[in-house]
C-alpha atoms as a PDB file:
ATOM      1  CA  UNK A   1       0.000   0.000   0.000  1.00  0.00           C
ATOM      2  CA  UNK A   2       1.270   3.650  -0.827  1.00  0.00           C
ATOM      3  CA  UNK A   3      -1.009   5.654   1.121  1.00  0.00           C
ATOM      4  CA  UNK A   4       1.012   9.064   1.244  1.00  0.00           C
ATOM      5  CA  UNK A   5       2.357   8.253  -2.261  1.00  0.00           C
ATOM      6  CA  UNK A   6       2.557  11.970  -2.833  1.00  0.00           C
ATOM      7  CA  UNK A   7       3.118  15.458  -0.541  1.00  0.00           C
ATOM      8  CA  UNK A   8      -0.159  16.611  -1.171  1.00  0.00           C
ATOM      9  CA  UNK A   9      -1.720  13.925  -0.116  1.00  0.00           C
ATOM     10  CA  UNK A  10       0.569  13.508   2.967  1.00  0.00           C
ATOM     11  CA  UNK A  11      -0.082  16.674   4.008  1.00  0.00           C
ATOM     12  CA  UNK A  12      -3.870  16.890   3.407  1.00  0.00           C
ATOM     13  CA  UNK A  13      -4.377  13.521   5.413  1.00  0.00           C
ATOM     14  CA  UNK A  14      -2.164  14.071   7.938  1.00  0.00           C
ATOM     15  CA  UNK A  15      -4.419  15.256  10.989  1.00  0.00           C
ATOM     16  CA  UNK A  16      -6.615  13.183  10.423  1.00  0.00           C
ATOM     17  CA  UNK A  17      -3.798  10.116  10.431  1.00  0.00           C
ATOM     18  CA  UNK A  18      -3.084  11.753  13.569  1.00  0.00           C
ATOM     19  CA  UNK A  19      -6.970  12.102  14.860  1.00  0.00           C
ATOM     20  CA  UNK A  20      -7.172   7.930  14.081  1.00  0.00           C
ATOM     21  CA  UNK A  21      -4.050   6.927  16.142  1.00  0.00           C
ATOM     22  CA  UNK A  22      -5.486   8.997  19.205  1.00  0.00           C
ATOM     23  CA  UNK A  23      -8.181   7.515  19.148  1.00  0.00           C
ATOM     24  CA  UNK A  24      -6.894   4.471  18.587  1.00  0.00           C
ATOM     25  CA  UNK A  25      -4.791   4.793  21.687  1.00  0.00           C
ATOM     26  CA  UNK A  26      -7.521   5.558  23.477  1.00  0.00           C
ATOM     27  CA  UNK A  27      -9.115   2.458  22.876  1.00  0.00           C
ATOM     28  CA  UNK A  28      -6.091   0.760  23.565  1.00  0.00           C
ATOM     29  CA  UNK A  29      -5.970   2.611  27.331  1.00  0.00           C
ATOM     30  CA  UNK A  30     -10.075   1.368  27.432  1.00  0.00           C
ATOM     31  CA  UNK A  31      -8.922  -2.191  27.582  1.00  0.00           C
ATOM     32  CA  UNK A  32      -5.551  -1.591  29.635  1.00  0.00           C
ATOM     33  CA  UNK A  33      -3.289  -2.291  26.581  1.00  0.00           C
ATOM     34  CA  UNK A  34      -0.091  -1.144  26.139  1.00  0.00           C
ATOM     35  CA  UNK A  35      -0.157   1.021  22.767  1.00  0.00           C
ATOM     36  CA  UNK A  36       3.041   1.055  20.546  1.00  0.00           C
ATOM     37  CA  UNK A  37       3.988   4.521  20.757  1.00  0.00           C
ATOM     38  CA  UNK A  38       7.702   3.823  19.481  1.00  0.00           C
ATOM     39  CA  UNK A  39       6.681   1.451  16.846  1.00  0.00           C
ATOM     40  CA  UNK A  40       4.260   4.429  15.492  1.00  0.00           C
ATOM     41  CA  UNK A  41       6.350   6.991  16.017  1.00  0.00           C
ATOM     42  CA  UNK A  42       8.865   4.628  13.304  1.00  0.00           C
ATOM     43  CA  UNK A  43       6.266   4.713  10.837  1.00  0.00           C
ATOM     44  CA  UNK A  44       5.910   8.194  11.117  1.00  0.00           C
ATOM     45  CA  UNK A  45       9.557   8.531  10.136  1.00  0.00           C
ATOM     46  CA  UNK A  46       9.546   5.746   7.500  1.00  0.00           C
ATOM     47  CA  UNK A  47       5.986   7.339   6.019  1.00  0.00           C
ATOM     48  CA  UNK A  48       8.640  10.780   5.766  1.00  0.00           C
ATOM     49  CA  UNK A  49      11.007   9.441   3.765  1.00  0.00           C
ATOM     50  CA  UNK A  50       8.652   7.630   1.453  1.00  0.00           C
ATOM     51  CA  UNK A  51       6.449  10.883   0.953  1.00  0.00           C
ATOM     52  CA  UNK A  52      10.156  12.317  -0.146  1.00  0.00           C
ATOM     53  CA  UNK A  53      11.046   9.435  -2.191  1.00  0.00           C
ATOM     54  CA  UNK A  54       7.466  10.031  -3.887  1.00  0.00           C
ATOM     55  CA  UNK A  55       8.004  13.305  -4.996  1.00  0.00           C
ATOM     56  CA  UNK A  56      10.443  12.297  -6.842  1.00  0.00           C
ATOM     57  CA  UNK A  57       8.557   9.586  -8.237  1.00  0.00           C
ATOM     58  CA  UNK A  58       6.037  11.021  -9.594  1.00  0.00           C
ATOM     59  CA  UNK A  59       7.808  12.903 -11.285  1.00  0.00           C
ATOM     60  CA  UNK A  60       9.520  10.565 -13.281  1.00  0.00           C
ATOM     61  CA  UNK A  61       6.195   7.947 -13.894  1.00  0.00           C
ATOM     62  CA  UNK A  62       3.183   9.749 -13.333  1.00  0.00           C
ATOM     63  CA  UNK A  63       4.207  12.650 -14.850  1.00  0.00           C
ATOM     64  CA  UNK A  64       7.003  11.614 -17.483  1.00  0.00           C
ATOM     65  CA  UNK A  65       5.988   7.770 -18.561  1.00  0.00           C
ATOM     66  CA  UNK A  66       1.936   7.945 -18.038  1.00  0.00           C
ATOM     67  CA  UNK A  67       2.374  11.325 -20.287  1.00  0.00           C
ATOM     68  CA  UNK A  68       4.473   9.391 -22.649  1.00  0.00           C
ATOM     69  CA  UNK A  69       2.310   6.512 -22.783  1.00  0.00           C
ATOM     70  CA  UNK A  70      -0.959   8.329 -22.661  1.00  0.00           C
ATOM     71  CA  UNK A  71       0.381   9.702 -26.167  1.00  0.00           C
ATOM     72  CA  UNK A  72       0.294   6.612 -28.044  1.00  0.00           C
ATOM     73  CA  UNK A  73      -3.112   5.407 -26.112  1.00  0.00           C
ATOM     74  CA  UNK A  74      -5.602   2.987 -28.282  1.00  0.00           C
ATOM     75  CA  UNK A  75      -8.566   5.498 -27.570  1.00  0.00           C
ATOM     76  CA  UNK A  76      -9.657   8.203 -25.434  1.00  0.00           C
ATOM     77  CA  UNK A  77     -12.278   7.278 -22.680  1.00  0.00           C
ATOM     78  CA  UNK A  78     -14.819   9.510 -21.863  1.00  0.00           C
ATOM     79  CA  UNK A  79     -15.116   9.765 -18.238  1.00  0.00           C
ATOM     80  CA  UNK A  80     -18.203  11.839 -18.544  1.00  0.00           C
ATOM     81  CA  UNK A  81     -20.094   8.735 -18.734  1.00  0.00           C
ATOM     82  CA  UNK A  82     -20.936   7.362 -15.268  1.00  0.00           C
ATOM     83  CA  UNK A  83     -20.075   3.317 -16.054  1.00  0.00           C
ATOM     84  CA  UNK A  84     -16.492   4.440 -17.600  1.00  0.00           C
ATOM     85  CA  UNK A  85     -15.872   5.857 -14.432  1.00  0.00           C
ATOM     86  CA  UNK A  86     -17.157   2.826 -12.504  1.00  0.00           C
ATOM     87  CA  UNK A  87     -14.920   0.879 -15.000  1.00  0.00           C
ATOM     88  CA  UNK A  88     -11.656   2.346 -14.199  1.00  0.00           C
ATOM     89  CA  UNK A  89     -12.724   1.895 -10.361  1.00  0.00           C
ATOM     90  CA  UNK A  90     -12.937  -1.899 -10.689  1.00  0.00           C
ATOM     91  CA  UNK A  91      -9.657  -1.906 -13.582  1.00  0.00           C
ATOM     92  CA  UNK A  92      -7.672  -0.548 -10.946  1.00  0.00           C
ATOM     93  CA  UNK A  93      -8.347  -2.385  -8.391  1.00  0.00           C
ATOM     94  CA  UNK A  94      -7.952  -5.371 -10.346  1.00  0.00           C
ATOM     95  CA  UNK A  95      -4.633  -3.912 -11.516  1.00  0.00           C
ATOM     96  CA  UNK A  96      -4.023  -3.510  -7.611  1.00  0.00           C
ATOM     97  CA  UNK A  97      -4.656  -7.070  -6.929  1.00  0.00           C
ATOM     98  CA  UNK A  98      -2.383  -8.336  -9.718  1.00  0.00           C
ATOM     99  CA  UNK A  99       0.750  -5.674  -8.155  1.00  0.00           C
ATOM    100  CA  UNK A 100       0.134  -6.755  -4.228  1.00  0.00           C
ATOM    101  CA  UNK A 101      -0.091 -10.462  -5.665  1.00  0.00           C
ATOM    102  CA  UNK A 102       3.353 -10.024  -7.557  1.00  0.00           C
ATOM    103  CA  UNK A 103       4.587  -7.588  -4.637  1.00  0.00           C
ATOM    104  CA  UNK A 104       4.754 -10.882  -2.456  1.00  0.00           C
ATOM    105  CA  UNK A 105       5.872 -13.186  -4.789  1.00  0.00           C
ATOM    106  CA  UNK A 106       8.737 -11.724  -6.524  1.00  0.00           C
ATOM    107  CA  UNK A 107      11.404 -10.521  -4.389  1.00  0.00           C
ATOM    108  CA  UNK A 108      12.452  -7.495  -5.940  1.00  0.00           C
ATOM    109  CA  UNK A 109       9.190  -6.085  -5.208  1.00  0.00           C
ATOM    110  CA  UNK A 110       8.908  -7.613  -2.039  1.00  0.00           C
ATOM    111  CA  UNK A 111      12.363  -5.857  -1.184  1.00  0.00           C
ATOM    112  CA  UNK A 112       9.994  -2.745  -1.207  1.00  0.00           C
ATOM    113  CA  UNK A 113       6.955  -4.177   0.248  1.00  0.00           C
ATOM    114  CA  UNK A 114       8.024  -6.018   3.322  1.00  0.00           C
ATOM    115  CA  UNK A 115       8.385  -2.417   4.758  1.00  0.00           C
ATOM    116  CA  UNK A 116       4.989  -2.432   4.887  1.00  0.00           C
ATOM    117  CA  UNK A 117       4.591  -6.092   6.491  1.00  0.00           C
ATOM    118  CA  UNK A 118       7.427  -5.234   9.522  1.00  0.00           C
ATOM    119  CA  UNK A 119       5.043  -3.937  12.077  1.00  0.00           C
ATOM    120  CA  UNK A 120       4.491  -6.913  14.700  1.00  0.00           C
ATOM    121  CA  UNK A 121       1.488  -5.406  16.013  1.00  0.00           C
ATOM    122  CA  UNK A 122      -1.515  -4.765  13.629  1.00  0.00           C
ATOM    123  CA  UNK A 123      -2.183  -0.990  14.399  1.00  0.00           C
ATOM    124  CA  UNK A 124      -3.742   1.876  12.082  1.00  0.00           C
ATOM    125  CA  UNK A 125      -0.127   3.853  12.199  1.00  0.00           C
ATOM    126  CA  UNK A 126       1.237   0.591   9.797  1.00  0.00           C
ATOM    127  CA  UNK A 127      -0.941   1.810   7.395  1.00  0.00           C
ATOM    128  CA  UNK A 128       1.735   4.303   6.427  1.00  0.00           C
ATOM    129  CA  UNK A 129       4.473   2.306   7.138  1.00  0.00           C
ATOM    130  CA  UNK A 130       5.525   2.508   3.720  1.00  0.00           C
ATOM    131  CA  UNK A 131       8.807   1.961   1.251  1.00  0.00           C
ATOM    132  CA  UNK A 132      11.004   4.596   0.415  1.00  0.00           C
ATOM    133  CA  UNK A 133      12.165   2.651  -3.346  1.00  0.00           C
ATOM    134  CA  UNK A 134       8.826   3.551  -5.286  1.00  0.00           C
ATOM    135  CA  UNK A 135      10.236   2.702  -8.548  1.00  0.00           C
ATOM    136  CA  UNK A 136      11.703  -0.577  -7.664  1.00  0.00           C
ATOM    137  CA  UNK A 137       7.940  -1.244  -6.360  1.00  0.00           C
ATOM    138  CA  UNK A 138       6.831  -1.943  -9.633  1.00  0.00           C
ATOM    139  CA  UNK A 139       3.749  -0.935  -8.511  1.00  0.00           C
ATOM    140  CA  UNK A 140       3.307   2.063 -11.592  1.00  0.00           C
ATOM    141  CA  UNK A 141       3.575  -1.097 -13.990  1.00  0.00           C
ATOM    142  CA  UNK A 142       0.352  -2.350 -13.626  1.00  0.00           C
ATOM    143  CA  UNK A 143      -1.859   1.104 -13.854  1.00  0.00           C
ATOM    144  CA  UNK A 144       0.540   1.805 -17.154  1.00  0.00           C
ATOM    145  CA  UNK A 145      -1.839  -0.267 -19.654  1.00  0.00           C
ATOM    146  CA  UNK A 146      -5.201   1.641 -18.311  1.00  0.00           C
ATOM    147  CA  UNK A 147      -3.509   4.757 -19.258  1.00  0.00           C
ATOM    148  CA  UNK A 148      -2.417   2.815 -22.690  1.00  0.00           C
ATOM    149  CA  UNK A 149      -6.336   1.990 -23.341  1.00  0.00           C
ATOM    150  CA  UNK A 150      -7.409   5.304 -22.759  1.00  0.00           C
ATOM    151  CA  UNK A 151      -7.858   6.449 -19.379  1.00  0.00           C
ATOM    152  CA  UNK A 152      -6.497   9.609 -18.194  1.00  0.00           C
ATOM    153  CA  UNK A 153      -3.550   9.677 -16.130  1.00  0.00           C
ATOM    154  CA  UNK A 154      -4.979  12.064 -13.917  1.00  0.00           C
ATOM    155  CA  UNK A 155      -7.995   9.693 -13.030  1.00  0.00           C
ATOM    156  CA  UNK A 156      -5.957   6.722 -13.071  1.00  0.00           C
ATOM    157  CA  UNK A 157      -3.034   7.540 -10.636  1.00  0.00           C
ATOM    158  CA  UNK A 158      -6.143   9.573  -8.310  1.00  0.00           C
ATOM    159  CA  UNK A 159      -7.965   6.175  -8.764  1.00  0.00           C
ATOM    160  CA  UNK A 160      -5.253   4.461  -7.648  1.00  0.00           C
ATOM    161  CA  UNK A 161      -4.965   6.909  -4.538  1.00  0.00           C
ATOM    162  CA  UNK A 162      -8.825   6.685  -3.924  1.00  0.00           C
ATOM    163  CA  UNK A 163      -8.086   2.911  -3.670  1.00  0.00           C
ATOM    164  CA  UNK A 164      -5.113   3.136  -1.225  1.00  0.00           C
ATOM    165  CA  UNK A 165      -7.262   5.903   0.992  1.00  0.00           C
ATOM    166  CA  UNK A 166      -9.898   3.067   1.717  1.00  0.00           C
ATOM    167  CA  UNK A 167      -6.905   0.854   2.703  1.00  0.00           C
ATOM    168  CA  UNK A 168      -6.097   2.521   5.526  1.00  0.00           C
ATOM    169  CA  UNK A 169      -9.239   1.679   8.096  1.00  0.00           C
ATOM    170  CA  UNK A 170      -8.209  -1.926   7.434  1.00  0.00           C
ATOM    171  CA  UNK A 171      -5.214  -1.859   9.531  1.00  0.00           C
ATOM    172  CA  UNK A 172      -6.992  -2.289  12.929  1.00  0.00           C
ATOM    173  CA  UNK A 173      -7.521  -4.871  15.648  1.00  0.00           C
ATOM    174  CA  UNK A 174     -10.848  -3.635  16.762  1.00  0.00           C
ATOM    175  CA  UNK A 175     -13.303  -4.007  13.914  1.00  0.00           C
ATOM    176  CA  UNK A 176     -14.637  -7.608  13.902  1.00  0.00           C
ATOM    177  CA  UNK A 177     -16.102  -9.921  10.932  1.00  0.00           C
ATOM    178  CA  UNK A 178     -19.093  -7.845   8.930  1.00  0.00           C
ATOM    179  CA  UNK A 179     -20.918 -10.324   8.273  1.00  0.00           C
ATOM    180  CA  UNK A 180     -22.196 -10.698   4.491  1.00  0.00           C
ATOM    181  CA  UNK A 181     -19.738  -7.557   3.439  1.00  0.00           C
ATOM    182  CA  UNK A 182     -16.885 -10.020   3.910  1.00  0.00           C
ATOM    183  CA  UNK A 183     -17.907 -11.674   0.062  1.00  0.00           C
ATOM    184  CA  UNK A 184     -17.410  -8.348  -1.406  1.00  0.00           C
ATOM    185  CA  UNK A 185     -14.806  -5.861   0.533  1.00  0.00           C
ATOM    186  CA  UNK A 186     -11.490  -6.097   1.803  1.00  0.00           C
ATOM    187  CA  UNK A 187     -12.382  -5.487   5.688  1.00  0.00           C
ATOM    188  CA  UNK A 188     -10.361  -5.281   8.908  1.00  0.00           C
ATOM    189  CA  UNK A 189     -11.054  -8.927   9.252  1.00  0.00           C
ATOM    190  CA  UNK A 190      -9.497 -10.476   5.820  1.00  0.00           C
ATOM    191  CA  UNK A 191      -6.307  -7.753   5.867  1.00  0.00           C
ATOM    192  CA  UNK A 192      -5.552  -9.343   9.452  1.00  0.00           C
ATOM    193  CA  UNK A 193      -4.842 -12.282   7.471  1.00  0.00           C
ATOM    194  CA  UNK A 194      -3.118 -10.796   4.693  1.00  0.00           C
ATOM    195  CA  UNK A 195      -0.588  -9.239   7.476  1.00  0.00           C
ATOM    196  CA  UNK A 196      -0.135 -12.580   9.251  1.00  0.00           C
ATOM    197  CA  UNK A 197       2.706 -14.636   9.457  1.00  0.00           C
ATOM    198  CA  UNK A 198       1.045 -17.927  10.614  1.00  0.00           C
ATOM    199  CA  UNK A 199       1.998 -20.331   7.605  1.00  0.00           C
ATOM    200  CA  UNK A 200      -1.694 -20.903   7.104  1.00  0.00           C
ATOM    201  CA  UNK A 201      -2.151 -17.042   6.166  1.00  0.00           C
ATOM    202  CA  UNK A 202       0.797 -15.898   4.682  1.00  0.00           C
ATOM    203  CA  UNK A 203       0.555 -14.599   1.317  1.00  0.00           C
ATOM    204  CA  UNK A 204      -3.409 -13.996   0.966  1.00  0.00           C
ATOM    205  CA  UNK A 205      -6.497 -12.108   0.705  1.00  0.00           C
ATOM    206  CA  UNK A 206      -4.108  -9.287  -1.443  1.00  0.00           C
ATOM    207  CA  UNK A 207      -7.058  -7.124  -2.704  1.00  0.00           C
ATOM    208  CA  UNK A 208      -7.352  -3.249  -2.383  1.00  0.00           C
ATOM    209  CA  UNK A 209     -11.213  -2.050  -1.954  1.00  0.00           C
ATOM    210  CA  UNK A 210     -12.350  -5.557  -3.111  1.00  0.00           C
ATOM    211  CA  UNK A 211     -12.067  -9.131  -1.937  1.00  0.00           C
ATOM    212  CA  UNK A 212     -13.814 -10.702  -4.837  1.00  0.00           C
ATOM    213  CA  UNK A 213     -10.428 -11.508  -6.700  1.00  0.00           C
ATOM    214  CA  UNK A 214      -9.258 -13.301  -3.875  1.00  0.00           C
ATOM    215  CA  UNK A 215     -12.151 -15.566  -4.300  1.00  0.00           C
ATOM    216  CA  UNK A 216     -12.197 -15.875  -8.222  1.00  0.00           C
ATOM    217  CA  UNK A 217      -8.293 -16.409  -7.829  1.00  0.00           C
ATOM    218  CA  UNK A 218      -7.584 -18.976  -5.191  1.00  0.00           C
ATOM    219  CA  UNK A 219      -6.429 -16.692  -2.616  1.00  0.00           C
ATOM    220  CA  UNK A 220      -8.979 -15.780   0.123  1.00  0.00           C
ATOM    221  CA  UNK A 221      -8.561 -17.374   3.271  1.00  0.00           C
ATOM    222  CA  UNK A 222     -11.123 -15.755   6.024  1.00  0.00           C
ATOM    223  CA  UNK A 223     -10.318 -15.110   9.545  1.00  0.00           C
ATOM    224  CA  UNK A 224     -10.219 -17.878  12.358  1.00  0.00           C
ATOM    225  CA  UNK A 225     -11.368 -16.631  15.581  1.00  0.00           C
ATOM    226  CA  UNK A 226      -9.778 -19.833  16.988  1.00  0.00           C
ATOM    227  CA  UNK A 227      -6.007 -18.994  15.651  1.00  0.00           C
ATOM    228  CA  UNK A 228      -4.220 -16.996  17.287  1.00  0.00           C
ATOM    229  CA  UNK A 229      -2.664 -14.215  14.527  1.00  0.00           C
ATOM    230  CA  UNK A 230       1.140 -13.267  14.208  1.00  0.00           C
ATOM    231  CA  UNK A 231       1.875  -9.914  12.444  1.00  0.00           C
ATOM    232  CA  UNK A 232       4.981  -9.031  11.151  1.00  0.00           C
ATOM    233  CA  UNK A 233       7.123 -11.553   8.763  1.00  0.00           C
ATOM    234  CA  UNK A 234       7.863 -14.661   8.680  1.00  0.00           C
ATOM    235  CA  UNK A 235      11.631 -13.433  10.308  1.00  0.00           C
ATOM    236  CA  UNK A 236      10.540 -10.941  12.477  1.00  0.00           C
ATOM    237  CA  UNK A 237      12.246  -7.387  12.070  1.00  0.00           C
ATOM    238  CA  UNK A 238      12.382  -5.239  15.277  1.00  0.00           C
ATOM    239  CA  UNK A 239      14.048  -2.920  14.503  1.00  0.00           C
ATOM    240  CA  UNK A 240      12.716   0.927  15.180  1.00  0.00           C
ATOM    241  CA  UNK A 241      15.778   2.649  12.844  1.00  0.00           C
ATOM    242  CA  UNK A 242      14.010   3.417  10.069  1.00  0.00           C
ATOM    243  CA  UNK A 243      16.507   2.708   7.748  1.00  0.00           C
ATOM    244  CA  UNK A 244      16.729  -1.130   9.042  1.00  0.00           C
ATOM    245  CA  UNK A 245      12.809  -1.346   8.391  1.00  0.00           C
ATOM    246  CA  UNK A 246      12.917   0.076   4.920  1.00  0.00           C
ATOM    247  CA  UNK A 247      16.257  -1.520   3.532  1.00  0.00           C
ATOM    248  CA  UNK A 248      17.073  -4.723   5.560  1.00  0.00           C
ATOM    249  CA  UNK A 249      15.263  -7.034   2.701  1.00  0.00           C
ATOM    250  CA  UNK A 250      17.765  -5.049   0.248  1.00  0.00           C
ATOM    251  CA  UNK A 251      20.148  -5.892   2.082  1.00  0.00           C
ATOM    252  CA  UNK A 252      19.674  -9.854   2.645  1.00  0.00           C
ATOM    253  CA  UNK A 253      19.042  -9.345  -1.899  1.00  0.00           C
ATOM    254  CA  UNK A 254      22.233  -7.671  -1.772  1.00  0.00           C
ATOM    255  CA  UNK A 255      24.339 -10.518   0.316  1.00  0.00           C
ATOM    256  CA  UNK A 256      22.402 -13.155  -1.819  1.00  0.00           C
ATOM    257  CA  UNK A 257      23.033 -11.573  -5.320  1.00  0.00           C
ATOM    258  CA  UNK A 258      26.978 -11.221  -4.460  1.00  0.00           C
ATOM    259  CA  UNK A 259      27.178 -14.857  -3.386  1.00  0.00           C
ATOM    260  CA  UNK A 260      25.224 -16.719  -6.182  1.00  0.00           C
ATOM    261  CA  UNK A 261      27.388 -19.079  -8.290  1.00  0.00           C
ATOM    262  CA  UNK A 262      25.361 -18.306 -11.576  1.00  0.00           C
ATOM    263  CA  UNK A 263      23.625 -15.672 -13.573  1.00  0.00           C
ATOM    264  CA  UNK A 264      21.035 -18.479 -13.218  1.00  0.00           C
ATOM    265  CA  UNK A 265      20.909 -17.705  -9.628  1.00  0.00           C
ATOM    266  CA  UNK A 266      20.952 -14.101  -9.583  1.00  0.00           C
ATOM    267  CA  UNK A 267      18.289 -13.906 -11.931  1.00  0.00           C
ATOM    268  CA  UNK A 268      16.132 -16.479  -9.674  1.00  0.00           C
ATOM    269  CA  UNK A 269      16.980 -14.197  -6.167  1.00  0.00           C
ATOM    270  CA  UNK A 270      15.390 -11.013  -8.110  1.00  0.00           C
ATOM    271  CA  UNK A 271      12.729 -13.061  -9.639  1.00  0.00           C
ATOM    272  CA  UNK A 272      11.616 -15.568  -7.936  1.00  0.00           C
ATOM    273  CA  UNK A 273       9.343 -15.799  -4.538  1.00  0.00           C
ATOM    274  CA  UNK A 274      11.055 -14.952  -0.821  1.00  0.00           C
ATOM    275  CA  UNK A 275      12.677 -17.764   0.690  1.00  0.00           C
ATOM    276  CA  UNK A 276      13.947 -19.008  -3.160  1.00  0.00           C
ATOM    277  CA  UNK A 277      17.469 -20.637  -2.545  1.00  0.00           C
ATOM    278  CA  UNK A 278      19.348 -22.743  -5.187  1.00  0.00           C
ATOM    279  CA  UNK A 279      19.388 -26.735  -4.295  1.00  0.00           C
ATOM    280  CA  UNK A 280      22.723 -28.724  -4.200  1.00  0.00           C
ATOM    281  CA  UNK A 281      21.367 -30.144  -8.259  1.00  0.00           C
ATOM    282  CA  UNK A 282      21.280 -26.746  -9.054  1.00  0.00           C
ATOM    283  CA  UNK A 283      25.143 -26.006  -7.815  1.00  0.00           C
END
């Protein structure tokens, strides 16, 4: 998720970010809980550097390759007509489902991602705990072809924005199951599984505003009361230095990229899913 994937935005949402996490806390003092100040107080500084790092951004791809290929588009949409509009809302999240989906399961893009997944408590400030390598992301890949068909830049990447908005009330411990919206939404409920490191969660339930392409797709796993839910990864990062949250992944790429015996190899540790290691056939 790129929440504050602009300064505008970042600065427009802001108080209210900050309205959410007091009252947040509050609830947290309501049931004698401990709230994770320091931990939110990190994701302030990481969601800093990654409204920086999206200046610059989009710069280069909203402005410079979504101009470039909005040029050589098929057609020009006319978003005057109420179901184009209600088109682009359901091709971009479908475009969001395919980049979260490949976000997971290709490292390079995970390298980015796993910022996100490092808080090991599920609270609203990890929302906007957020990478500061947009471009590496890959994520401005998959909203590209919309803007190839015919859709305007402008609605497309505020689309996209619109989408990542809604994402943020997910992030939360305190809003249970709701009932028959679960078949159609991505709720509080189905992004505590997404977020999970329990084997029997990880990489699921990866859509934006809508769950229905987890169903048609395979990848929808609801929420078991009975199982007790692990956030964070899979090898838990602790780490408060924002720097160590938003490059450590880089770094284990880094170490693995250097020691690979092959080209095969390398290729594979950009490529291929987390956890990919050659096998003694392969040496």
């Amino acid at each position: 998720m790129e929440l504050f994937h602009n300064p505008t935005v970042a600065w427009f949402y802001f108080p209210p970010v900050l309205l959410a996490m007091a009252l947040e806390a509050a609830l947290y003092s309501h049931q004698n809980h401990r709230f994770p100040w320091k931990d939110s107080l990190a994701s302030l500084l990481v969601m800093a550097g990654h409204t920086l790092a999206g200046a610059t951004s989009n710069t280069l791809i909203t402005t410079g390759l979504a101009v470039l290929v909005w040029h050589y588009r098929l057609m020009t949409v006319d978003l005057g007509v109420w179901w184009h509009v209600a088109l682009l809302f359901l091709l971009v999240d479908f475009a969001y489902y395919w980049y979260h989906r490949c976000a997971h399961r290709v490292r390079v893009m995970w390298g980015s991602h796993s910022a996100h997944h490092s808080p090991n408590e599920m609270t609203l400030s990890g929302a906007y705990r957020l990478a500061w390598t947009p471009v590496l992301s890959g994520s401005w890949l998959f909203y590209l072809p919309l803007v190839w068909l015919g859709f305007d830049p402008a609605w497309v990447f505020g689309a996209v924005s619109l989408n990542l908005l809604y994402q943020f009330w997910l992030h939360t411990t305190f809003i249970p199951r709701l009932g028959v919206l679960e078949w159609v939404i991505t709720t509080p409920s189905s992004h505590r599984v997404h977020h999970a490191s329990n084997p029997e969660y990880l990489d699921r339930n990866y859509g934006g505003t809508l769950i229905v392409w987890d169903r048609l797709f395979g990848t929808y796993v609801p929420e078991d009361p009975t199982v007790a839910i692990r956030y964070g990864l899979v090898h838990p990062n602790t780490s408060r230095n924002p720097f160590v949250i938003v490059f450590r992944e880089f770094h284990f790429l880094l170490r693995d990229l250097l020691e690979a015996r092959s080209w095969r190899d390398r290729v594979l540790y950009l490529f291929a899913p987390p956890g990919w290691r050659p096998t003694p056939r392969d040496r």
